[in-house]
N, C-alpha and C. Protein backbone atom coordinates (compact mmCIF):
# COMPACT_ATOMS: atom_id res chain seq x y z
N UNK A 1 0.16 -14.92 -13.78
CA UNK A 1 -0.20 -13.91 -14.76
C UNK A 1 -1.68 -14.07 -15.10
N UNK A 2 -2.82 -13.09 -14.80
CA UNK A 2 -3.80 -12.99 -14.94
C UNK A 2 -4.28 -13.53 -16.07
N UNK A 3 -3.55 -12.85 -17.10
CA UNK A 3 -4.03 -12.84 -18.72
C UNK A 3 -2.34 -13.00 -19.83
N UNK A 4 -3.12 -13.73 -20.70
CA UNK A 4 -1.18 -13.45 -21.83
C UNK A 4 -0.81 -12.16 -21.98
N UNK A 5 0.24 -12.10 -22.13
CA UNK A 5 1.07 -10.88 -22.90
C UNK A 5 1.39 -10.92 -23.86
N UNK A 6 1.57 -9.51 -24.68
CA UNK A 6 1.60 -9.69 -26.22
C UNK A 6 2.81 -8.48 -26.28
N UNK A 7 3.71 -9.30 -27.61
CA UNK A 7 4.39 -8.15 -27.83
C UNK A 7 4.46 -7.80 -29.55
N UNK A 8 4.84 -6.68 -29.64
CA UNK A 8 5.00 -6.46 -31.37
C UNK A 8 6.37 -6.14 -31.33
N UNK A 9 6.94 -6.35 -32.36
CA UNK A 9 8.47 -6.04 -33.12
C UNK A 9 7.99 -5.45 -34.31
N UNK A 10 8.44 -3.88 -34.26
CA UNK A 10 8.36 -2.57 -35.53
C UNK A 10 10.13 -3.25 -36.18
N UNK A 11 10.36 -4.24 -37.11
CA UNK A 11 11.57 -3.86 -37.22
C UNK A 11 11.69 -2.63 -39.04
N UNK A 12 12.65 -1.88 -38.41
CA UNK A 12 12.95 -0.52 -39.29
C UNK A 12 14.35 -0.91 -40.27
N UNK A 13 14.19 -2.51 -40.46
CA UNK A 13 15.12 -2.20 -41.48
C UNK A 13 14.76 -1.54 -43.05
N UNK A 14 16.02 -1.41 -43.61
CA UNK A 14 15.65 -0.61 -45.08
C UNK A 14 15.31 -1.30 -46.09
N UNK A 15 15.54 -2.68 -45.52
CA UNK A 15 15.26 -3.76 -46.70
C UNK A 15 13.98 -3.99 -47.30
N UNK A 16 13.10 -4.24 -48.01
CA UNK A 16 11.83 -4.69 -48.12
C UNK A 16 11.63 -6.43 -48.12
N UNK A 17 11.02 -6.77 -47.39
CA UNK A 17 10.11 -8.51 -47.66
C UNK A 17 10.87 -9.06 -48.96
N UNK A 18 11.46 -10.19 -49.33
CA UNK A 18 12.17 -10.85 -48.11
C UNK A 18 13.19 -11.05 -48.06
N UNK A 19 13.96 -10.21 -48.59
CA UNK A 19 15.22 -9.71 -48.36
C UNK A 19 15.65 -10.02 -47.06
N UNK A 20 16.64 -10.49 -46.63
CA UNK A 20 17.30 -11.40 -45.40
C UNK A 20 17.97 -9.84 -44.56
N UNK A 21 17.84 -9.60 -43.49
CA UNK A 21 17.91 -8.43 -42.41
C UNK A 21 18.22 -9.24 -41.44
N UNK A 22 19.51 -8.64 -40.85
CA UNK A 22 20.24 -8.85 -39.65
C UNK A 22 19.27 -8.15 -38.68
N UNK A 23 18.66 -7.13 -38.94
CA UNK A 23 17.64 -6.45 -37.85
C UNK A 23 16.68 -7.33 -37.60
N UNK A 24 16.24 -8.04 -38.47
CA UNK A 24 15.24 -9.29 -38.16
C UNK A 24 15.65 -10.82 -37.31
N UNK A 25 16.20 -10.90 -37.43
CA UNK A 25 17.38 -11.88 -36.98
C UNK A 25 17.29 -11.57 -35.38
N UNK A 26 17.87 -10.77 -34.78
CA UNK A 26 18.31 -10.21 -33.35
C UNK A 26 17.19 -9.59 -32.88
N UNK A 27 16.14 -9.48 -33.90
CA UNK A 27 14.45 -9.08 -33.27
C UNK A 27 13.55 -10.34 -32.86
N UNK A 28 13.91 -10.93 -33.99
CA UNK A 28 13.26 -12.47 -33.36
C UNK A 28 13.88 -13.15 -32.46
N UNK A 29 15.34 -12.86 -32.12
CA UNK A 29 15.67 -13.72 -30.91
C UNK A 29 15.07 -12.89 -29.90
N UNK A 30 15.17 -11.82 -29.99
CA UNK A 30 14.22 -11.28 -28.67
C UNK A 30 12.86 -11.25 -28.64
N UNK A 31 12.15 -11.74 -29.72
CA UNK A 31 10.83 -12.10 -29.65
C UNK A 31 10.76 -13.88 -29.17
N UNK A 32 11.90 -14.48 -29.43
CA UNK A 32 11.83 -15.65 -28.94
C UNK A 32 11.86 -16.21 -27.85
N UNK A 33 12.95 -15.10 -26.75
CA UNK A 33 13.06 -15.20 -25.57
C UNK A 33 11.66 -14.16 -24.82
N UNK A 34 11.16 -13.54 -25.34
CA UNK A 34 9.66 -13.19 -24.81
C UNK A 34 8.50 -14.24 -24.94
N UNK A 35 8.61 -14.83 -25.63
CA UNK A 35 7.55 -16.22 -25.99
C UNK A 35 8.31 -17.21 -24.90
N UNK A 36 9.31 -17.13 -24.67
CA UNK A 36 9.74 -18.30 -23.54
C UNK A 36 9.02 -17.81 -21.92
N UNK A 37 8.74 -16.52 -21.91
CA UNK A 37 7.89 -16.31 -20.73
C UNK A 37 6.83 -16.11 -20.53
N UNK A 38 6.13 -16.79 -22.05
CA UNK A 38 4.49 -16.85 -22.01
C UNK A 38 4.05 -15.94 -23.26
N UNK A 39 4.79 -14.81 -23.62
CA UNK A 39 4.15 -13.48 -24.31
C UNK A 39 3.62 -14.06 -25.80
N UNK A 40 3.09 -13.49 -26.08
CA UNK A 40 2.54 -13.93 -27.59
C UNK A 40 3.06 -13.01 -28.07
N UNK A 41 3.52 -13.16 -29.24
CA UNK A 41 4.28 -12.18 -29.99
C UNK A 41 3.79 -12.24 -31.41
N UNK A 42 4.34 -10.82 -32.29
CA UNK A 42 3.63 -10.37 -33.41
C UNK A 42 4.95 -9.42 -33.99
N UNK A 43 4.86 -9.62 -35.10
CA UNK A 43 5.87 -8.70 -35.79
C UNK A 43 5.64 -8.00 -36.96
N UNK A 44 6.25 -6.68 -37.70
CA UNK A 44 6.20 -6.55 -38.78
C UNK A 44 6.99 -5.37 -39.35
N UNK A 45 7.50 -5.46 -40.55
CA UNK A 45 8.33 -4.72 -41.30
C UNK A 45 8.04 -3.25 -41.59
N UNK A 46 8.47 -2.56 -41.05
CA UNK A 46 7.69 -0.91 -41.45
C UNK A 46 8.20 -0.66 -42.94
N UNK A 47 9.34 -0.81 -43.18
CA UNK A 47 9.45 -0.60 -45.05
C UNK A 47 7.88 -1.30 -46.29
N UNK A 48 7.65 -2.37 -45.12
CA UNK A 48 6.86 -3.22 -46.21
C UNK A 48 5.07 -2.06 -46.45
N UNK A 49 5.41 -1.67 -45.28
CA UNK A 49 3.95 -0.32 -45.27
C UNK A 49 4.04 0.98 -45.82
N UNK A 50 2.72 1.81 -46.43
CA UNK A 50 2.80 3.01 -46.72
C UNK A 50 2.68 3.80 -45.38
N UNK A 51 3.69 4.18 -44.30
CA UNK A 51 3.75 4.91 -43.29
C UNK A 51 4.00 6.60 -44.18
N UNK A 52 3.23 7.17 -43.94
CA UNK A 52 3.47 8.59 -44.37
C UNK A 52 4.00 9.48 -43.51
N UNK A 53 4.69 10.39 -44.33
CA UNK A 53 5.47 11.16 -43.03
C UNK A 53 4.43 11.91 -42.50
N UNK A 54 4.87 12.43 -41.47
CA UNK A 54 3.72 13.82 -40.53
C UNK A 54 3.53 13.10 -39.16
N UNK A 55 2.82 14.08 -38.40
CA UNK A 55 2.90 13.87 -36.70
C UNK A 55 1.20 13.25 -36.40
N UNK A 56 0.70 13.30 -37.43
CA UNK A 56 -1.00 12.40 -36.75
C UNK A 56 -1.06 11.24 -36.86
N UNK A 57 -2.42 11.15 -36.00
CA UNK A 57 -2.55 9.30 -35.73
C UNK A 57 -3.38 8.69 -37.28
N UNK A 58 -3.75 9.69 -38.24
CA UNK A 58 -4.31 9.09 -39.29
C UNK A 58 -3.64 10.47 -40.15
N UNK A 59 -2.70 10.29 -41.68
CA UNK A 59 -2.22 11.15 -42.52
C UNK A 59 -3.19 11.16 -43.55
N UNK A 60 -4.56 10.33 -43.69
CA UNK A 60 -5.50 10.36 -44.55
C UNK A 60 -5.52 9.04 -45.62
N UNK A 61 -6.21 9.26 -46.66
CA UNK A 61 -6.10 8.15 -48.00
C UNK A 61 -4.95 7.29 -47.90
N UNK A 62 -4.75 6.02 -47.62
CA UNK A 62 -3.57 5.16 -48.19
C UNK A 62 -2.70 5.04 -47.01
N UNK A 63 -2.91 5.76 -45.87
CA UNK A 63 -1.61 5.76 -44.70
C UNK A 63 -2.07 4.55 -43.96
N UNK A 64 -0.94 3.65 -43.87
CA UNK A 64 -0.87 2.45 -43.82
C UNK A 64 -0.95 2.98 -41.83
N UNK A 65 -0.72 3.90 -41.51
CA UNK A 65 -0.08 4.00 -39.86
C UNK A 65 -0.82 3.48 -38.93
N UNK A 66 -2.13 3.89 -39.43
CA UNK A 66 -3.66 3.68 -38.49
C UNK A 66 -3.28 2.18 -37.89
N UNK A 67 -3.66 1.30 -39.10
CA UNK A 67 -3.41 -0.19 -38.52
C UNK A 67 -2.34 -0.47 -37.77
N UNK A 68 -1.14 0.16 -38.00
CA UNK A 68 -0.03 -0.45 -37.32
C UNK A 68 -0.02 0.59 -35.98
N UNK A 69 -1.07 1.67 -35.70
CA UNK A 69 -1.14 1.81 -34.65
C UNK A 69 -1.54 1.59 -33.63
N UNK A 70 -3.06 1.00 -34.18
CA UNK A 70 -3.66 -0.28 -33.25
C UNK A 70 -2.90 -1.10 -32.94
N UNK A 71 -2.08 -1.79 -33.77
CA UNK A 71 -1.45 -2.68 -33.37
C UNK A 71 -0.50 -2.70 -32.18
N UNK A 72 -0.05 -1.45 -31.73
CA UNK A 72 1.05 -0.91 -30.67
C UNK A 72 0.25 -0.67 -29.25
N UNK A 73 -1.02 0.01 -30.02
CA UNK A 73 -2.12 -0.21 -28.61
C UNK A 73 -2.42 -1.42 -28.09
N UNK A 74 -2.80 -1.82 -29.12
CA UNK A 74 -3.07 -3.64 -28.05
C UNK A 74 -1.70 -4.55 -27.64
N UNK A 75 -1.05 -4.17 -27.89
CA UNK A 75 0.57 -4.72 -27.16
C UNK A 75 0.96 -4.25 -26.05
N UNK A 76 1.38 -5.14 -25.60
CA UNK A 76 1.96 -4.67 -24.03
C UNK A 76 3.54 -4.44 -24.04
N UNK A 77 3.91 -4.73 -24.80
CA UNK A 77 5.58 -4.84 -25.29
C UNK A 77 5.97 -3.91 -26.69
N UNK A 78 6.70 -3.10 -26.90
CA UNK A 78 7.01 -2.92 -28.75
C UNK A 78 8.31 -3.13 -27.79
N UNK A 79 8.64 -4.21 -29.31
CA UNK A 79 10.06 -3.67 -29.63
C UNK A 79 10.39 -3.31 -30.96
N UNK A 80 11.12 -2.59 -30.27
CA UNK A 80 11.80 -1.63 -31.69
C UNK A 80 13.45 -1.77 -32.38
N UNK A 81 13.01 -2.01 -33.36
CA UNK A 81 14.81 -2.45 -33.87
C UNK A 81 14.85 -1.68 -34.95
N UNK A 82 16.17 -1.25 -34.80
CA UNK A 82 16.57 -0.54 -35.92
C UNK A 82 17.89 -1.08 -36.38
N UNK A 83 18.53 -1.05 -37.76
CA UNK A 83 20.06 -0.92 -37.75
C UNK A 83 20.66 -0.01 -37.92
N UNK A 84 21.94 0.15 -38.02
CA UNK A 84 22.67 1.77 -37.59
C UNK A 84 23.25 2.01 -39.22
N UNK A 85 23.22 2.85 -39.31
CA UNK A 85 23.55 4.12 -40.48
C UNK A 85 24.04 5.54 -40.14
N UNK A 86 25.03 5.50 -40.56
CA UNK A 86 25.95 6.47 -40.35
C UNK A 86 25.92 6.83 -38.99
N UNK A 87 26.22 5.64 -37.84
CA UNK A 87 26.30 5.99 -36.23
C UNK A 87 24.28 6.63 -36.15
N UNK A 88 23.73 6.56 -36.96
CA UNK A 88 21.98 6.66 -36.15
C UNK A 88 20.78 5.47 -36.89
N UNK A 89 19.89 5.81 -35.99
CA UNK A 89 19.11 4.63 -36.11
C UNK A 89 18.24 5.33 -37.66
N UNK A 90 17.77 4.22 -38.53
CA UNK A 90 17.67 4.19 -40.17
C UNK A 90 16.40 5.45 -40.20
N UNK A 91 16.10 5.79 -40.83
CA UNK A 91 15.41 7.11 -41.43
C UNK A 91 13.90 5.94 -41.05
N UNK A 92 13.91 5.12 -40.97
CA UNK A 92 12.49 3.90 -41.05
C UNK A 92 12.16 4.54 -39.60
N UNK A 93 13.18 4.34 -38.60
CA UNK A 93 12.68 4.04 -37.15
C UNK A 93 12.49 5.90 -36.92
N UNK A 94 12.92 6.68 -37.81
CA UNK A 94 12.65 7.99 -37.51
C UNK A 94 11.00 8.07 -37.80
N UNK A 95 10.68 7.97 -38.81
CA UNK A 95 9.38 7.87 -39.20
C UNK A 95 8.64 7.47 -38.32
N UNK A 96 9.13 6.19 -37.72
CA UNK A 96 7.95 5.54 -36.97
C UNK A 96 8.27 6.03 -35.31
N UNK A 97 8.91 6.85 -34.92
CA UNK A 97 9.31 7.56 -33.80
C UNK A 97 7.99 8.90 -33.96
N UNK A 98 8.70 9.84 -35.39
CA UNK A 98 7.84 10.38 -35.82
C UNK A 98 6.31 10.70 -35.40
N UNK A 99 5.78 9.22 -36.31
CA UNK A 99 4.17 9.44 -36.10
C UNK A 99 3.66 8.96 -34.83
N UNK A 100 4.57 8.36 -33.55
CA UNK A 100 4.09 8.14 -32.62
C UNK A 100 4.40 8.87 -31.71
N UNK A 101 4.95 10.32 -32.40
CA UNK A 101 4.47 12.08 -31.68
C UNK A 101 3.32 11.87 -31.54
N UNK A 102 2.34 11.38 -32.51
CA UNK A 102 0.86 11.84 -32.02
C UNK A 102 0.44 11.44 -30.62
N UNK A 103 0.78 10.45 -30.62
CA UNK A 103 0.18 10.38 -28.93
C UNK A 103 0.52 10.56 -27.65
N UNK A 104 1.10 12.20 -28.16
CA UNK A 104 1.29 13.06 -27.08
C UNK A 104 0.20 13.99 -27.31
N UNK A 105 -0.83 13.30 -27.90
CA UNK A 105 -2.16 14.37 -27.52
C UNK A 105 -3.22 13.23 -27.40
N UNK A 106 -2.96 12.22 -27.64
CA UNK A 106 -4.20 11.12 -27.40
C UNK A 106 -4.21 10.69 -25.68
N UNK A 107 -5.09 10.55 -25.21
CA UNK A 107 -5.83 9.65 -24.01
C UNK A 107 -6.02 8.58 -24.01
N UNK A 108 -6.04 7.68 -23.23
CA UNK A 108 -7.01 6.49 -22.59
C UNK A 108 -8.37 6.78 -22.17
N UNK A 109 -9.26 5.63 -21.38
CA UNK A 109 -10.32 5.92 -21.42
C UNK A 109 -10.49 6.81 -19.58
N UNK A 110 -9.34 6.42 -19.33
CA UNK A 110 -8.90 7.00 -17.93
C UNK A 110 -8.39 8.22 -17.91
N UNK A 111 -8.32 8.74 -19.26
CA UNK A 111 -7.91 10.30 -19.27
C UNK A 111 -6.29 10.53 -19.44
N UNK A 112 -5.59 8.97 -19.42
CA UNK A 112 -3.99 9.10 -19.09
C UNK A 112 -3.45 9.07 -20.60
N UNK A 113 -2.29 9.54 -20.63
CA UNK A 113 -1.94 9.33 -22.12
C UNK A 113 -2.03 7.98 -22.88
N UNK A 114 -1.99 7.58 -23.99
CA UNK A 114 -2.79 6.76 -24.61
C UNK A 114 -1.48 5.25 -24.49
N UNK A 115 -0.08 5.56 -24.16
CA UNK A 115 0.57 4.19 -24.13
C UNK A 115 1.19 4.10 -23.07
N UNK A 116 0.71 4.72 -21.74
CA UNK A 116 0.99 4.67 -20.44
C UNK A 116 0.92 2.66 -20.13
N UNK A 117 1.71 1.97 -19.09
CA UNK A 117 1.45 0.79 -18.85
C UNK A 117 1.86 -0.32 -20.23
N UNK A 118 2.72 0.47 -21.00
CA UNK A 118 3.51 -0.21 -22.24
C UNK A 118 4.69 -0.16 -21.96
N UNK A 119 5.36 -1.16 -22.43
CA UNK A 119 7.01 -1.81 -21.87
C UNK A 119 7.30 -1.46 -23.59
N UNK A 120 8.29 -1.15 -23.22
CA UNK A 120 9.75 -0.92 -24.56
C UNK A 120 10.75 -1.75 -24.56
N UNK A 121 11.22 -2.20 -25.60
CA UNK A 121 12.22 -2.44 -25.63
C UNK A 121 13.34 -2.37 -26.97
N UNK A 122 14.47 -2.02 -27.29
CA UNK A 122 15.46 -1.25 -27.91
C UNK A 122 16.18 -2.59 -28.58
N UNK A 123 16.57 -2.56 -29.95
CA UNK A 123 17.28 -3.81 -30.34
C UNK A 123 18.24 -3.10 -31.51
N UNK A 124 19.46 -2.96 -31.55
CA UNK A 124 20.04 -2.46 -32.80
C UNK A 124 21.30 -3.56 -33.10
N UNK A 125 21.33 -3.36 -34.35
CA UNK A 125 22.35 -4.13 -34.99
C UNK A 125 23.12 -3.08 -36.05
N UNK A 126 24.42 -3.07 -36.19
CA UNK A 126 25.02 -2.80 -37.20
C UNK A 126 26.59 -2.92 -36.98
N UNK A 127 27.60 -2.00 -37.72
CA UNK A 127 29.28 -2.83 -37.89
C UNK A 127 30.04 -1.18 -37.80
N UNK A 128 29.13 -0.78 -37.09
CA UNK A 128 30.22 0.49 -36.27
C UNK A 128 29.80 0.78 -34.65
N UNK A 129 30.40 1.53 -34.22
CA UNK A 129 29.91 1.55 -32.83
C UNK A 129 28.83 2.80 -32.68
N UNK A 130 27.96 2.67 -31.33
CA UNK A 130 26.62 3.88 -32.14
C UNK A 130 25.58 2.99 -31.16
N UNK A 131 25.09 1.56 -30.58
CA UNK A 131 24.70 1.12 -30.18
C UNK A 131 23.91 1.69 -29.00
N UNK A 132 24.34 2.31 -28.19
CA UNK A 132 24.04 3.03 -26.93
C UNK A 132 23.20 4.49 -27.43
N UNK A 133 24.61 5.09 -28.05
CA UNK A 133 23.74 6.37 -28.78
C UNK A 133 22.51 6.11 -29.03
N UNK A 134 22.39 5.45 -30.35
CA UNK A 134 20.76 4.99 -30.74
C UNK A 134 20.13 4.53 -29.53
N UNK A 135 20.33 3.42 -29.05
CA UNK A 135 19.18 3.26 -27.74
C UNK A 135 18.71 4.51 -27.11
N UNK A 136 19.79 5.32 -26.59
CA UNK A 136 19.49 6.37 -25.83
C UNK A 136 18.31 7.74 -26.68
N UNK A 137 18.54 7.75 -28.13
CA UNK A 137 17.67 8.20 -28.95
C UNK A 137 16.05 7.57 -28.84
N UNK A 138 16.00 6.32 -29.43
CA UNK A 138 14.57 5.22 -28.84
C UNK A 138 14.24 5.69 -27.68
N UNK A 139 15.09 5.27 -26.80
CA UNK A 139 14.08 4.94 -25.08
C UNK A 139 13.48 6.79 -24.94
N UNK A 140 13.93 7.60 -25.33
CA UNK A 140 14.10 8.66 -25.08
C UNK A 140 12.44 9.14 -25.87
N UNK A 141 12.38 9.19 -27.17
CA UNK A 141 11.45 9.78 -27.44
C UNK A 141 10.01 8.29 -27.25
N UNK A 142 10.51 7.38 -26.69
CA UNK A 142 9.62 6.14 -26.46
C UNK A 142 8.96 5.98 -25.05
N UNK A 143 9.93 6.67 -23.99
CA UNK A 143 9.52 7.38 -23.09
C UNK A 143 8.76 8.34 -22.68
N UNK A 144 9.02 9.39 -23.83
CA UNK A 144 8.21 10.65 -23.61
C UNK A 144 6.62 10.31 -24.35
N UNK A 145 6.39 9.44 -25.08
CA UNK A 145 5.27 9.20 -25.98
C UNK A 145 4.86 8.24 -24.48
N UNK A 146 5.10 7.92 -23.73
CA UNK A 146 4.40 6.79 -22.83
C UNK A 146 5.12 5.72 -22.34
N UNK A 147 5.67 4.99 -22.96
CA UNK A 147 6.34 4.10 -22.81
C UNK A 147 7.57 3.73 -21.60
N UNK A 148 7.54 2.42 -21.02
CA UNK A 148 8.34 2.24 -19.84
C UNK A 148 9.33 1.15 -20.33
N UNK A 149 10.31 1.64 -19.62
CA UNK A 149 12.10 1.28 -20.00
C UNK A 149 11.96 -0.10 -19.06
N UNK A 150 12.65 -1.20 -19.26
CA UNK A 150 13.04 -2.09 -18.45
C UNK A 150 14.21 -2.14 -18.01
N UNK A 151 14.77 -2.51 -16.76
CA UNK A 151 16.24 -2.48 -16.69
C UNK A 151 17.03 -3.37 -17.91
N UNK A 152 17.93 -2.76 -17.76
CA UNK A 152 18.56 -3.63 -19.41
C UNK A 152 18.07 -3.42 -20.24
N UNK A 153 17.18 -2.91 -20.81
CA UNK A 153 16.22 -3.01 -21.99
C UNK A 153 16.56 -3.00 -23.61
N UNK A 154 17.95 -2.68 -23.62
CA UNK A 154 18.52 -2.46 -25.12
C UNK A 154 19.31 -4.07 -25.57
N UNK A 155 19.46 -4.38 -26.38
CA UNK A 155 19.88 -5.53 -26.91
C UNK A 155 20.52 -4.89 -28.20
N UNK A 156 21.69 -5.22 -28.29
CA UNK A 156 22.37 -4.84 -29.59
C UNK A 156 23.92 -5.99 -30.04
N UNK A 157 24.07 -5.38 -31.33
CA UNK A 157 25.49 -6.42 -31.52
C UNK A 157 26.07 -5.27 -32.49
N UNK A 158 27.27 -4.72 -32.23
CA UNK A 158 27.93 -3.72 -33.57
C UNK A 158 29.30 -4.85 -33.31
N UNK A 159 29.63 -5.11 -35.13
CA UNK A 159 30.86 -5.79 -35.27
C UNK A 159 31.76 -4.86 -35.58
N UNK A 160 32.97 -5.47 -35.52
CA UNK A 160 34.24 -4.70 -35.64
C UNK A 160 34.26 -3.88 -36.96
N UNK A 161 34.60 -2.59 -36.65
CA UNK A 161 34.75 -1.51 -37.70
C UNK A 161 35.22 -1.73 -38.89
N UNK A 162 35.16 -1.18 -40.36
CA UNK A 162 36.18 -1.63 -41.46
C UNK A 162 35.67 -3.01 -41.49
N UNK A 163 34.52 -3.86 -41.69
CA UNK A 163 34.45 -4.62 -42.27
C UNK A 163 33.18 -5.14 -42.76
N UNK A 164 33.27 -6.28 -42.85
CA UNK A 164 31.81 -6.56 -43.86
C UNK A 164 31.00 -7.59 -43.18
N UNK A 165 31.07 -8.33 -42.03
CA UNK A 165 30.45 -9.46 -41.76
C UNK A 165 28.88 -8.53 -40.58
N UNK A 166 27.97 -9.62 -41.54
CA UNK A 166 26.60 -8.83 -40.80
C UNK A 166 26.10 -9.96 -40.05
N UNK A 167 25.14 -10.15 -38.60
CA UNK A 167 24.44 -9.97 -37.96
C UNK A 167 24.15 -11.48 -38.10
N UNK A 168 23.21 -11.59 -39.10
CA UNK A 168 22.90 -12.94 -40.09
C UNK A 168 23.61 -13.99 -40.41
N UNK A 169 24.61 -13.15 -40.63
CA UNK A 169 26.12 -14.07 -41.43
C UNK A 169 26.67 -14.75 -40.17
N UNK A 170 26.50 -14.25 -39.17
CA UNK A 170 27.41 -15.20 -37.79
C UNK A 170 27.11 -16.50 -37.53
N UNK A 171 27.91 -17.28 -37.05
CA UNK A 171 27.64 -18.62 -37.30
C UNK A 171 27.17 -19.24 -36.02
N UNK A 172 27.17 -18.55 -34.94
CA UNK A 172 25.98 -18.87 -33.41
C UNK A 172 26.05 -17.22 -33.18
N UNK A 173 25.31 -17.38 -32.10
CA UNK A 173 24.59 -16.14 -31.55
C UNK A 173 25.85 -15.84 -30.31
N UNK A 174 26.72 -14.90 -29.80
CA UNK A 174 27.41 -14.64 -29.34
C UNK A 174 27.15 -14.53 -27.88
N UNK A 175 27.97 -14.94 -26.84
CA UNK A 175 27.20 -15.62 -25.46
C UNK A 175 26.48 -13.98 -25.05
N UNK A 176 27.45 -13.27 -25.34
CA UNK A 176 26.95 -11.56 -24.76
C UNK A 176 25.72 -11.02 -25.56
N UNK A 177 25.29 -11.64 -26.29
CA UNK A 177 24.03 -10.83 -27.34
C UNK A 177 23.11 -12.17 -26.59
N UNK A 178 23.31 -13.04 -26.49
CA UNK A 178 22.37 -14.22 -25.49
C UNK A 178 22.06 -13.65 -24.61
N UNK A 179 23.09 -13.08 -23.55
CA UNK A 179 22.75 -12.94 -21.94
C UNK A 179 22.15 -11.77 -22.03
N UNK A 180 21.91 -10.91 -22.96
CA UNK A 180 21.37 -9.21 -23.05
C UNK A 180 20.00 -9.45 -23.29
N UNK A 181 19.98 -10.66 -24.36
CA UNK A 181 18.59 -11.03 -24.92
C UNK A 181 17.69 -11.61 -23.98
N UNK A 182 18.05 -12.42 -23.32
CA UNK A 182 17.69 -13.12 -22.49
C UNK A 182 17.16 -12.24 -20.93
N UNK A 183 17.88 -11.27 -20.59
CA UNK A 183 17.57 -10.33 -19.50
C UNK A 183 16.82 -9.56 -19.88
N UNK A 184 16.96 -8.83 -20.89
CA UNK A 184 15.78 -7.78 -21.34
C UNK A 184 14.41 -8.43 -21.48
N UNK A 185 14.29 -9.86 -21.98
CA UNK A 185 12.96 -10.62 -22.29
C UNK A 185 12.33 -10.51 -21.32
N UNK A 186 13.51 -11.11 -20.00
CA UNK A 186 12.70 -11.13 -18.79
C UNK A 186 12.41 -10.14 -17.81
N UNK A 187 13.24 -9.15 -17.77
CA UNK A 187 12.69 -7.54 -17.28
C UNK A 187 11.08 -7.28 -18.03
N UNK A 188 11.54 -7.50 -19.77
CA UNK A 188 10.30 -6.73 -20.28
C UNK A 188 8.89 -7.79 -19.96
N UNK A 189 9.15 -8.96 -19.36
CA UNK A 189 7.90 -9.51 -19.43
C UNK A 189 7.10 -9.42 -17.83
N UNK A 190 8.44 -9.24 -17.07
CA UNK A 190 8.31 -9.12 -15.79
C UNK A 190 7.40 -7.16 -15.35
N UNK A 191 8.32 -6.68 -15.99
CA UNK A 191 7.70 -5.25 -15.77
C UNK A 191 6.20 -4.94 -16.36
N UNK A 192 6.20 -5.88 -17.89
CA UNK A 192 4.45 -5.43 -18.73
C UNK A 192 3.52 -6.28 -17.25
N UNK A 193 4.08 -7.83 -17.15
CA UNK A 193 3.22 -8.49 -15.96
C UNK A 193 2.33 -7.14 -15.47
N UNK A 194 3.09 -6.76 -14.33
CA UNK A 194 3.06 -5.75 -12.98
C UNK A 194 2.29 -4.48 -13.66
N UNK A 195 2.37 -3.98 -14.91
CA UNK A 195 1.42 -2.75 -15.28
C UNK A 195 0.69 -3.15 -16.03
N UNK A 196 0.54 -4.15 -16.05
CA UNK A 196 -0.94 -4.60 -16.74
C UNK A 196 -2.15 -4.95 -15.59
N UNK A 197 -1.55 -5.97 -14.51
CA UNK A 197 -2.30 -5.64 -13.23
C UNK A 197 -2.29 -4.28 -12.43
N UNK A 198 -1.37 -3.73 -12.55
CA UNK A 198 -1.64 -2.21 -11.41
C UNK A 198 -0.56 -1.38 -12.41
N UNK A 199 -1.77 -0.42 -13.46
CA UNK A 199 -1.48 0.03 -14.19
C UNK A 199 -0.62 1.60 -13.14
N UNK A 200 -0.13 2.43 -14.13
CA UNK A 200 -0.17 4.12 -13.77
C UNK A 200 -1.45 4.53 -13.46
N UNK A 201 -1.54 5.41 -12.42
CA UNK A 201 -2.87 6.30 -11.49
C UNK A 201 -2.82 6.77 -12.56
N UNK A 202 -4.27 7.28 -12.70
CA UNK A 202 -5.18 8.32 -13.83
C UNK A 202 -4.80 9.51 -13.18
C-alpha cells in the first residue's frame, strides 16, 4: 500500500454524546477491523452537530455540514451506521444522505464527480427485521452520490422481535456479526487500496 488509508464512521444515532448507542458499538467494531488492515480511522456523531436540513454543500451561518464534509472528502472509506426505526434508517442518516445530494453537482480536480474512488460501507443495528431494506436504501443513494459498494459491504445485527435487549447489552459479539465485520473490513480496505492507486477515468 503506497500510502495509509483513512476511514470515517457518520454514526446517525438519535442519541446525543454520551449516551451509550448500540450504533456506536457495531461501528467501532467495524472501525476496528479496518485499523487491523492498516486504515486510520476517525469517527463522529451527526446528532452531536448543527447539520441543517437542505441539499447544499454549505446551508450558511452555523451549518455544522461544511466541516463534516471535508471530512468525507479526505476519507477513503465512510461508514455509515444507522439504527432502525420503524423498519427505516433514523431521520439522522436521512439528513446526512440528504446533504450529500449536493455532490451530485460538485467535481474533482479531474472534472469527475467529487466522491468517485470512495468505498462505502453500511452498518445497522436494531430489534426488528429491516436490515437489508435499509442497506439497500444507503448503498443506493451512496452510490449514486459517488460512492463504491464492496462485496459484502453491509454489517448489521436485528434481535428478535417483541423485545428489549439492545446491541450493547450483548454479552460477546455474535460469531455471524464477527464474520460480516470482519469481511466487509477487508473488501472495504482491499477495494479503497486499488482506487486510490488506479482511481475511475476522468
Amino acid at each position: 500500500m503506497d500510502a495509509q488509508l483513512t476511514a470515517l464512521l457518520i454514526n446517525c444515532t438519535l442519541k446525543p454524546a454520551p449516551e451509550a448507542s448500540s450504533t456506536e458499538v457495531l461501528g467501532r467494531q467495524v472501525l476496528d477491523a479496518l485499523a487491523g488492515h492498516g486504515v486510520a480511522v476517525d469517527e463522529l456523531r451527526a446528532v452531536d452537530h448543527d447539520i441543517r436540513p437542505g441539499v447544499q454543500a454549505d446551508m450558511g451561518e452555523g451549518d455544522a455540514w461544511p466541516g463534516i464534509r471535508q471530512r468525507i472528502l479526505d476519507a477513503d472509506i465512510l461508514v455509515l451506521a444507522t439504527p432502525t426505526w420503524l423498519g427505516q434508517p433514523s431521520s439522522v442518516a436521512q439528513r446526512v444522505l440528504e446533504r450529500l445530494d449536493a455532490e451530485l453537482g460538485e467535481t474533482d480536480e479531474l472534472g469527475r464527480p467529487s466522491l468517485f474512488d470512495r468505498v462505502a460501507l453500511a452498518v445497522v443495528v436494531g430489534n426488528e427485521d429491516g436490515a437489508h431494506h435499509i442497506a439497500a436504501i444507503l448503498f443506493q443513494a451512496l452510490n449514486d452520490v459517488g460512492f463504491t459498494v464492496p462485496a459484502q459491504g453491509s454489517v448489521y445485527w436485528n434481535g428478535e422481535a417483541m423485545q428489549k435487549t439492545d446491541y450493547k447489552d450483548l454479552g460477546q459479539v455474535p460469531p455471524k456479526v464477527a464474520a460480516a465485520t470482519a469481511t466487509a473490513a477487508q473488501n472495504a480496505a482491499h477495494l479503497a487500496a486499488l482506487l486510490h492507486r488506479t482511481g475511475y477515468p476522468a
